[in-house]
C-alpha atoms as a PDB file:
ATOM      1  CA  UNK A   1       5.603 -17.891  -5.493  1.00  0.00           C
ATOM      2  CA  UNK A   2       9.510 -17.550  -4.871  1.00  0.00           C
ATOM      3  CA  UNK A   3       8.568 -13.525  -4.336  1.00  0.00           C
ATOM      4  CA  UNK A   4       6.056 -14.070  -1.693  1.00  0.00           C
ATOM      5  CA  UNK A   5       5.348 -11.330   0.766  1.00  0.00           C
ATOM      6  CA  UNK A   6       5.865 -13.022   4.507  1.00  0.00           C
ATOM      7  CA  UNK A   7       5.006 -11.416   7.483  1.00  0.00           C
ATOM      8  CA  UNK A   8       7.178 -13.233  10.282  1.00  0.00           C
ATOM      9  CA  UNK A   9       6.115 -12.657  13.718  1.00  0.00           C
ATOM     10  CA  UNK A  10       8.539 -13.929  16.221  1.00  0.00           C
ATOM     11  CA  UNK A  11       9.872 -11.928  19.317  1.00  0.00           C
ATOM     12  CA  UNK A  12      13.214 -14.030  19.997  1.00  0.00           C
ATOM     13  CA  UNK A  13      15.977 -11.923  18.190  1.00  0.00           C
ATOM     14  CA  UNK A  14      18.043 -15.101  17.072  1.00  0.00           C
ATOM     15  CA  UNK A  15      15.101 -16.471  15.807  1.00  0.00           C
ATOM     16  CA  UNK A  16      14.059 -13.520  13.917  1.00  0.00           C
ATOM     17  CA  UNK A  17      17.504 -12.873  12.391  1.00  0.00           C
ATOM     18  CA  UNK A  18      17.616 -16.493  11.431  1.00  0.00           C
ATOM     19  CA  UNK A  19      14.342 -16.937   9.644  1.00  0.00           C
ATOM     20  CA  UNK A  20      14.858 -13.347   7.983  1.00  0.00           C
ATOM     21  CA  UNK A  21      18.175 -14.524   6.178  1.00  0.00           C
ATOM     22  CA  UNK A  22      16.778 -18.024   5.596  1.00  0.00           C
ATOM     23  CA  UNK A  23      13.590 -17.065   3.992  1.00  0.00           C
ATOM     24  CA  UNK A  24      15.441 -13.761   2.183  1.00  0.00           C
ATOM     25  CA  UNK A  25      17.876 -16.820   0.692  1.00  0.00           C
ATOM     26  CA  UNK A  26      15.063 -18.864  -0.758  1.00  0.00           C
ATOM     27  CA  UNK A  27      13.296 -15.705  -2.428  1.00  0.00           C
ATOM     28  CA  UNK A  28      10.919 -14.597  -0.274  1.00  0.00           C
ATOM     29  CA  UNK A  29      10.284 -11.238   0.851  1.00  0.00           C
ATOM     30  CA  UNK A  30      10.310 -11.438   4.283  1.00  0.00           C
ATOM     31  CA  UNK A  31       9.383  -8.958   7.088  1.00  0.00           C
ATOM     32  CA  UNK A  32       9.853  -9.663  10.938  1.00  0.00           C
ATOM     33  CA  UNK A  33       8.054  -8.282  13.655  1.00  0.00           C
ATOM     34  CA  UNK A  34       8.006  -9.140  17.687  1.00  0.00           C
ATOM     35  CA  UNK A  35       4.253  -8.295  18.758  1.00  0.00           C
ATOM     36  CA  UNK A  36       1.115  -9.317  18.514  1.00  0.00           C
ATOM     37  CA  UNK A  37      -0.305  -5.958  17.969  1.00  0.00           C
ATOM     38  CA  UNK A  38       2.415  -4.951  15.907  1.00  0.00           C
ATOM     39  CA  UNK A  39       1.483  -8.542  13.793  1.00  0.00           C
ATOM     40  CA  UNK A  40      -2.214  -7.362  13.460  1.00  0.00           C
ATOM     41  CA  UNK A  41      -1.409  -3.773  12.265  1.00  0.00           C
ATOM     42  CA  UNK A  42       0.956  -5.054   9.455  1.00  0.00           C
ATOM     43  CA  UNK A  43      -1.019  -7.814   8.471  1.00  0.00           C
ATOM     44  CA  UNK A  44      -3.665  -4.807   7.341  1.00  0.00           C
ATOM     45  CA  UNK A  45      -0.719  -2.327   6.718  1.00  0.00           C
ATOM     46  CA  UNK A  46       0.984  -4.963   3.989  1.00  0.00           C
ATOM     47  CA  UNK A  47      -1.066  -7.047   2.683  1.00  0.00           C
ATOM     48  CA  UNK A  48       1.594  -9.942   2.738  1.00  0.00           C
ATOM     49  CA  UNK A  49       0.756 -13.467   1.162  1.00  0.00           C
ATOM     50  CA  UNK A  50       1.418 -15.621   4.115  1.00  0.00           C
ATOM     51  CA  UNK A  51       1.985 -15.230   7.553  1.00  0.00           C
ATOM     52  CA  UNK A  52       4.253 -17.075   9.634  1.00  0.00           C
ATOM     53  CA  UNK A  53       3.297 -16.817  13.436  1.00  0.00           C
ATOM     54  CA  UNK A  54       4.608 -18.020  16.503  1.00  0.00           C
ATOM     55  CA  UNK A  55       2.237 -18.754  19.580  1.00  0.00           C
ATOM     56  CA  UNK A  56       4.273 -17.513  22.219  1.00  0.00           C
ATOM     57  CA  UNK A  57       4.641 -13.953  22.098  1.00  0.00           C
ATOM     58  CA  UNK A  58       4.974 -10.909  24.535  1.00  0.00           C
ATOM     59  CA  UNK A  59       1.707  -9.390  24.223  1.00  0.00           C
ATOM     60  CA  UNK A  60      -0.617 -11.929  23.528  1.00  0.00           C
ATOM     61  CA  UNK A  61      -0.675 -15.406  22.411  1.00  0.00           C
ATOM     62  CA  UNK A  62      -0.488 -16.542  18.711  1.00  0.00           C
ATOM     63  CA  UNK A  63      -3.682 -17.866  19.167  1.00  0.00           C
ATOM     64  CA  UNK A  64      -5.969 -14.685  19.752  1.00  0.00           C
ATOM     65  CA  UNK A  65      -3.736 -12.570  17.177  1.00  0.00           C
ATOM     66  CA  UNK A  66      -4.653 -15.342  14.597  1.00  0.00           C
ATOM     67  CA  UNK A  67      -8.013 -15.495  15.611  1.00  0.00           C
ATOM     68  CA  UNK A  68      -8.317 -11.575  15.375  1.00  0.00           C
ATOM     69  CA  UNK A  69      -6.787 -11.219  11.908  1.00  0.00           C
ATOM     70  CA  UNK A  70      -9.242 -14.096  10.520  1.00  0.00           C
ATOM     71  CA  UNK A  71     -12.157 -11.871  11.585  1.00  0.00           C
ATOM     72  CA  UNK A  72     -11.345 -10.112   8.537  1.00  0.00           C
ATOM     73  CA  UNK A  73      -8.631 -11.464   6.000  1.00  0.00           C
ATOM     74  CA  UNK A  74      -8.319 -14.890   4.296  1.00  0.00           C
ATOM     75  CA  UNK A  75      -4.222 -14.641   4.276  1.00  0.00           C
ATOM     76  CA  UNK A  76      -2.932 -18.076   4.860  1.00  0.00           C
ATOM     77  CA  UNK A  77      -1.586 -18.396   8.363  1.00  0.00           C
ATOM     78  CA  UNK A  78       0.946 -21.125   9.661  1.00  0.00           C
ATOM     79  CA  UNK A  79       1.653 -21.276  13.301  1.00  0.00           C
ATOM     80  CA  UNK A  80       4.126 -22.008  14.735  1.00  0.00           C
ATOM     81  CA  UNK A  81       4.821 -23.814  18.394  1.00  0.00           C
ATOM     82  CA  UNK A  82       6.909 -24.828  20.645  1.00  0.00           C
ATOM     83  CA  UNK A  83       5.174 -27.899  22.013  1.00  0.00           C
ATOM     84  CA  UNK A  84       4.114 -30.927  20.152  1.00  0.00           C
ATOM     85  CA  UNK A  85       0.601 -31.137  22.039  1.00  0.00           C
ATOM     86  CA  UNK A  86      -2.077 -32.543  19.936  1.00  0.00           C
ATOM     87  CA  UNK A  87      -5.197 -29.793  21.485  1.00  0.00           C
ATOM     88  CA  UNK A  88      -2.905 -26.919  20.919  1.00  0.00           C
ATOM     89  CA  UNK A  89      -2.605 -28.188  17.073  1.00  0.00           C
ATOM     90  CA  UNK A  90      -6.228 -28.801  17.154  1.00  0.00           C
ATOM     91  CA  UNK A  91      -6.853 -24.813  18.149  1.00  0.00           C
ATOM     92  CA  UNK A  92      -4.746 -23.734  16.084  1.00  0.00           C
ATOM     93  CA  UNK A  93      -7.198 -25.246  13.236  1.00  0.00           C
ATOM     94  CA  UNK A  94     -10.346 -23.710  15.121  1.00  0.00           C
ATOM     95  CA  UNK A  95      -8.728 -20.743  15.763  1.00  0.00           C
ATOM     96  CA  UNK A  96      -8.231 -20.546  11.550  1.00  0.00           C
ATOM     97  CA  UNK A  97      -4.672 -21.341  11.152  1.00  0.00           C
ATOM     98  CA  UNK A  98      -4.052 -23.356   7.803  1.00  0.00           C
ATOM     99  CA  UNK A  99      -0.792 -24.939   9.244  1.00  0.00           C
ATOM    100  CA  UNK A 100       0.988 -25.375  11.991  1.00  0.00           C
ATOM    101  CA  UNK A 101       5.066 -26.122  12.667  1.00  0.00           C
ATOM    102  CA  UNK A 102       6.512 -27.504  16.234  1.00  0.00           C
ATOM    103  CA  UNK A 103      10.001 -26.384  16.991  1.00  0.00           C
ATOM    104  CA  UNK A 104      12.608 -27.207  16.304  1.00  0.00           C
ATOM    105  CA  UNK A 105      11.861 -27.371  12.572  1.00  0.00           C
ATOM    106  CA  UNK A 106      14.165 -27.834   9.510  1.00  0.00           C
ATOM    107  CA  UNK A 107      14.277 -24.713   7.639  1.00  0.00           C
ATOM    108  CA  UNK A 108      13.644 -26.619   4.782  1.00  0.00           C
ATOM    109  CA  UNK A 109      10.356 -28.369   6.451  1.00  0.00           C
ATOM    110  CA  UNK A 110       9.204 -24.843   6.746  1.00  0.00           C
ATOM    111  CA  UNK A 111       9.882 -23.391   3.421  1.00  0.00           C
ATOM    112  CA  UNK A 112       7.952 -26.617   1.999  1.00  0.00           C
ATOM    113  CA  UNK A 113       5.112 -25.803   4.072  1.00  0.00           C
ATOM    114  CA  UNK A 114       5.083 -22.493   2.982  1.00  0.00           C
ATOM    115  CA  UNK A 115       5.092 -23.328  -0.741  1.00  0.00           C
ATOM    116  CA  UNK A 116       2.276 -25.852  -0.117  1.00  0.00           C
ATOM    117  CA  UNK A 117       0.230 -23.234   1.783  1.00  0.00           C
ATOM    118  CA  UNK A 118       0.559 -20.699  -1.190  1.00  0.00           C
ATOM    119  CA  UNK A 119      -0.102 -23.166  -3.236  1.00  0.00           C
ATOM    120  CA  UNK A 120      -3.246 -24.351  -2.244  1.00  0.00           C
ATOM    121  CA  UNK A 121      -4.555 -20.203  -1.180  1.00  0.00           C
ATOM    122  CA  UNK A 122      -3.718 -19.965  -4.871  1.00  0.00           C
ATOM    123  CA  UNK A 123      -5.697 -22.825  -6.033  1.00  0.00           C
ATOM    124  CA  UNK A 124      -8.374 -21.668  -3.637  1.00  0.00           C
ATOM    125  CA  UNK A 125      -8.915 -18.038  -4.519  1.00  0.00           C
ATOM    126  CA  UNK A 126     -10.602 -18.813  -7.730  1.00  0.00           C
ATOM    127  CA  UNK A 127     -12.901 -20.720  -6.422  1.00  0.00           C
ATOM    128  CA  UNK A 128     -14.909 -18.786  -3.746  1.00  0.00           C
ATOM    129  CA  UNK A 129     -17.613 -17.668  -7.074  1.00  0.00           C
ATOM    130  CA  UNK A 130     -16.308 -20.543  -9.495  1.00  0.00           C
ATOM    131  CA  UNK A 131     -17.741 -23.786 -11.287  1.00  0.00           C
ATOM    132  CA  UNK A 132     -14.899 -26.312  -9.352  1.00  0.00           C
ATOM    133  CA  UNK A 133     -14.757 -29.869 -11.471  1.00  0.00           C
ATOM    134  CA  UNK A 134     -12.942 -32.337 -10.569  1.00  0.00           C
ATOM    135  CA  UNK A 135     -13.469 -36.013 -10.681  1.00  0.00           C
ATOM    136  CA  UNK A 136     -16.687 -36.115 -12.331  1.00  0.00           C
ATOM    137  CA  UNK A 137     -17.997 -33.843 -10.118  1.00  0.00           C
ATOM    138  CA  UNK A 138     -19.200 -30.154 -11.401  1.00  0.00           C
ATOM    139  CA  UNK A 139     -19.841 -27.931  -8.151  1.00  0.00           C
ATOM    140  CA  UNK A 140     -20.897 -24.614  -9.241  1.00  0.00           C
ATOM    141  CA  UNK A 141     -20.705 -22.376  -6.020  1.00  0.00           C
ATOM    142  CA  UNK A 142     -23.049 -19.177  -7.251  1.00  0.00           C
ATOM    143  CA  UNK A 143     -25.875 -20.789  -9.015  1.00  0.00           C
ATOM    144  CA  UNK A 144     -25.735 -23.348  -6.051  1.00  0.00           C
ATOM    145  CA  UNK A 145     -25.759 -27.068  -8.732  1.00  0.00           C
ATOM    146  CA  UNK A 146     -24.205 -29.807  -8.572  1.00  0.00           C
ATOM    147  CA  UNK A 147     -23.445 -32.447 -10.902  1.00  0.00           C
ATOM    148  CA  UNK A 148     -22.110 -36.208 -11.146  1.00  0.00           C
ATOM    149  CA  UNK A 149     -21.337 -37.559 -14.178  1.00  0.00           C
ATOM    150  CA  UNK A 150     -23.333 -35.146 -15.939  1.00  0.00           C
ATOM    151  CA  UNK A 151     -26.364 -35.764 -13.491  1.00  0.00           C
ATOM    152  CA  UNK A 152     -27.927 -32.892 -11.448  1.00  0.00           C
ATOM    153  CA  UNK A 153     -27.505 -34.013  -7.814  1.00  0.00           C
ATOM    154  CA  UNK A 154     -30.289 -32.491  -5.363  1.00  0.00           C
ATOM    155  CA  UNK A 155     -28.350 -31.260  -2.099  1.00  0.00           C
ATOM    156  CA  UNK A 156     -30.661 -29.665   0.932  1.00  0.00           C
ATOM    157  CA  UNK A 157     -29.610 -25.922   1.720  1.00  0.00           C
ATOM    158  CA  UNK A 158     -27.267 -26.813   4.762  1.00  0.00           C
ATOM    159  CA  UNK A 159     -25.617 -30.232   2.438  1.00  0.00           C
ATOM    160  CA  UNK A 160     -25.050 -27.215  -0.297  1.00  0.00           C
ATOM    161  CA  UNK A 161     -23.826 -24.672   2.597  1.00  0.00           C
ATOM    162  CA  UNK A 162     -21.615 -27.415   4.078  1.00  0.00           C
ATOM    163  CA  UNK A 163     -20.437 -28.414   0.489  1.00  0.00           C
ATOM    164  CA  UNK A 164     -19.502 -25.007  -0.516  1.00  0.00           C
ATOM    165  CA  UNK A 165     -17.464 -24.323   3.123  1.00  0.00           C
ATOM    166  CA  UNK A 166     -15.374 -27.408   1.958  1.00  0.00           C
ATOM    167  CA  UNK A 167     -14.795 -26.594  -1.499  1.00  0.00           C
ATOM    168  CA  UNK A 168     -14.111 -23.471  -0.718  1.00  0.00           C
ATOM    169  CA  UNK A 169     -11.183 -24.470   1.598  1.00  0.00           C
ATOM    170  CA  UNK A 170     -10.104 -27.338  -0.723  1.00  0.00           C
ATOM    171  CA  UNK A 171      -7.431 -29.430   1.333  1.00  0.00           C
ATOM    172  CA  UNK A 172      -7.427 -27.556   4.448  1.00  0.00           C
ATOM    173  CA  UNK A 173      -8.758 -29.101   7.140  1.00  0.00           C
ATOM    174  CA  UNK A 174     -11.874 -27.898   8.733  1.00  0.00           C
ATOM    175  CA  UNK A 175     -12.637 -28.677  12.256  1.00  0.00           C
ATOM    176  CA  UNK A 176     -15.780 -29.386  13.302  1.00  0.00           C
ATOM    177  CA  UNK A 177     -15.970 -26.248  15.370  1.00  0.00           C
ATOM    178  CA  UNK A 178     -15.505 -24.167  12.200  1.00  0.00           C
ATOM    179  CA  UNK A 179     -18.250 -26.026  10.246  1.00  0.00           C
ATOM    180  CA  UNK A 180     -20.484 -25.874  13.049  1.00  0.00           C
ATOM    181  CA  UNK A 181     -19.996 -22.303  13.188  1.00  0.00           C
ATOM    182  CA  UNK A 182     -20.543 -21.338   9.670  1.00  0.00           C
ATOM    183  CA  UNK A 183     -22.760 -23.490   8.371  1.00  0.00           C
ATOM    184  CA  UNK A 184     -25.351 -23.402  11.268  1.00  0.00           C
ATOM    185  CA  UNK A 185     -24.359 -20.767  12.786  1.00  0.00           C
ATOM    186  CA  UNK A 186     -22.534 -19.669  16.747  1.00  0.00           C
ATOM    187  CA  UNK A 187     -23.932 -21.655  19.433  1.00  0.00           C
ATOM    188  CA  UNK A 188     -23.999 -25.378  17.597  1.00  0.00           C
ATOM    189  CA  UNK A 189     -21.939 -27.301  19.226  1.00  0.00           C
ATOM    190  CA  UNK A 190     -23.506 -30.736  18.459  1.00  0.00           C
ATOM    191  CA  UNK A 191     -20.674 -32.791  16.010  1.00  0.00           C
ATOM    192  CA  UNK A 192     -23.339 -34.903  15.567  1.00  0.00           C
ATOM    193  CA  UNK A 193     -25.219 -32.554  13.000  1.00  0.00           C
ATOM    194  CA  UNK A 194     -21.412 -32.220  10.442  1.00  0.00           C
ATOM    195  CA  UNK A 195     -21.308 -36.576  10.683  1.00  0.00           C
ATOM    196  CA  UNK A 196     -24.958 -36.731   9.588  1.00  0.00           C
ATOM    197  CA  UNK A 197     -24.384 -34.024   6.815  1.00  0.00           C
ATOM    198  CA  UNK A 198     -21.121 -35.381   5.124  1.00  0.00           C
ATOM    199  CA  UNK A 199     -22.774 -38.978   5.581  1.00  0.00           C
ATOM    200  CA  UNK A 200     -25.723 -37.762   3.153  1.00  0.00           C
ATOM    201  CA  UNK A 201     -23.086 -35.700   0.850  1.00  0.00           C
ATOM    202  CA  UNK A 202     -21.025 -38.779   0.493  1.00  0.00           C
ATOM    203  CA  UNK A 203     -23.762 -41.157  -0.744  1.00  0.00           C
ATOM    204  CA  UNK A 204     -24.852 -38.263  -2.849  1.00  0.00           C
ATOM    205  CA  UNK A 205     -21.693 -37.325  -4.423  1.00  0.00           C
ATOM    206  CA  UNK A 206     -19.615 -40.280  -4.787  1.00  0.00           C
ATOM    207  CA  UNK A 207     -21.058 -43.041  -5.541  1.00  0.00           C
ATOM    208  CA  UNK A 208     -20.483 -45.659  -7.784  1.00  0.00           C
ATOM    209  CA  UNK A 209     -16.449 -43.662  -7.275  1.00  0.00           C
ATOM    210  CA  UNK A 210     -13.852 -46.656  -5.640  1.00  0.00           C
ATOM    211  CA  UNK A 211     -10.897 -44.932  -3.642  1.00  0.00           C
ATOM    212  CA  UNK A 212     -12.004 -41.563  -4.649  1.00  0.00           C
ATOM    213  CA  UNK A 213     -13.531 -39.917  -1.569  1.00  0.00           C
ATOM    214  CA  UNK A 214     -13.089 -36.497  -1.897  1.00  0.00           C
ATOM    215  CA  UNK A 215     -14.560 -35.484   1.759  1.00  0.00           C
ATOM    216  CA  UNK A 216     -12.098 -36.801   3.894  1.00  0.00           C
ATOM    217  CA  UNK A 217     -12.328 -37.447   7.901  1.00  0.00           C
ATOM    218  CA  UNK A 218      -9.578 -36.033   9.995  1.00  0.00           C
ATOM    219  CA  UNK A 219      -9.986 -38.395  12.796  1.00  0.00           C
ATOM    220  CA  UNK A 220     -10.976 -36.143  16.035  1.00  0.00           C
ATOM    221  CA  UNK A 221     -10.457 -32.807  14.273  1.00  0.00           C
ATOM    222  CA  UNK A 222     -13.084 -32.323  11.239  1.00  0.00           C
ATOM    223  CA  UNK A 223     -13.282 -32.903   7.606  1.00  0.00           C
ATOM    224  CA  UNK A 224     -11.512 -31.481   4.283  1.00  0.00           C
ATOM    225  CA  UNK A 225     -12.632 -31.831   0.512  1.00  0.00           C
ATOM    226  CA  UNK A 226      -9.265 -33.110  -1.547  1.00  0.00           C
ATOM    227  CA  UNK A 227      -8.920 -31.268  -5.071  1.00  0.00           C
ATOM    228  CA  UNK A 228      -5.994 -33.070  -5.491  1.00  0.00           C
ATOM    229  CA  UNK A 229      -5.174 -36.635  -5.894  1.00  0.00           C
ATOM    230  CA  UNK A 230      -1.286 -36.259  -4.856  1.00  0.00           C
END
């Protein structure tokens, strides 16, 4: 992890000098640009493992770039902002950032952040066509089973479709929007249907479990499956 490629995108000069020699200090390989469009082509160009990416930029907001790279590459994504508003941190989850960071921030807030990030995209990537156990569940996300305590547990198509979006984003939080959106598809925009769905994969999965609810409400935002117990 301590050679992680970063892509930083941040257009004040300071800023980017700053991060640069922090990030460079803690291991990381770190590469700064200032554009949006610049941000897009090297996130294809590079590949990196992470990218860092501040809202307010010249070209075009942090938003839409992070919306356009997540048309077409996983790579974990932290935003960053400089306003402490809850709706912008709530797009910046629908828009498919798996962080976000208000300034100021203590530079070493953000390289924890960034280690937890990687950590969980590492934890993650293995599961997308994986059997995923944990807790006496047994998930297996091609042959579409599940199992608690050894018992096969019946789950409709969208419970399965809904279960599999969570799993596969194991401790990031999903927002309604994005659940809404992939598991029935653009144009749902009735939370109502997500409620109904965990309600039915909750009695399903984890019952007869005390204090270990894996789905997990995000009060006003959406849901995320915890892997993890810490």
């Amino acid at each position: 992890m301590s050679e992680a490629r970063l892509l930083v995108v941040e257009d004040d000069p300071q800023m980017q000098r700053l991060l640069e020699s922090q990030l460079k200090t803690r291991g990381f390989d770190a590469h700064v640009v200032a554009t949006g469009n610049d941000a897009i082509m090297a996130a294809a160009d590079e590949n990196p493992d992470l990218i860092l990416l501040d809202i307010g930029l010249p070209d075009m907001d942090g938003l839409e770039v992070c919306k356009r790279i997540r048309d077409w590459s996983p790579v974990p994504i932290i935003l960053v902002t400089a306003a402490d508003v809850p709706q912008t941190k709530i797009n910046a989850l629908e828009y498919g950032a798996d962080d976000y960071l208000t300034k100021p921030f203590h530079t070493g807030e953000l390289v924890a952040r960034i280690r937890a990030v990687l950590r969980r995209a590492s934890a993650t990537t293995h599961a997308h066509d994986a059997v995923v156990e944990v807790d006496g569940l047994k998930i297996d996300l091609a042959e579409r089973q599940v199992w608690r305590d050894g018992d096969e547990v019946k789950l409709t198509r969208l419970e399965f479709d809904l279960l599999k979006e969570l799993v596969r984003n194991a401790d990031k939080v999903l927002t309604h929007t994005h659940l809404l959106d992939s598991v029935w598809g653009p144009g749902n925009d009735d939370v109502r249907f997500v409620h109904v769905h965990v309600c039915n994969l909750r009695r399903k999965l984890e019952r007869g479990v005390t204090g270990k609810r894996r789905i997990l409400a995000v009060q006003g935002i959406g849901y995320r499956f915890r892997m993890r117990d810490a």
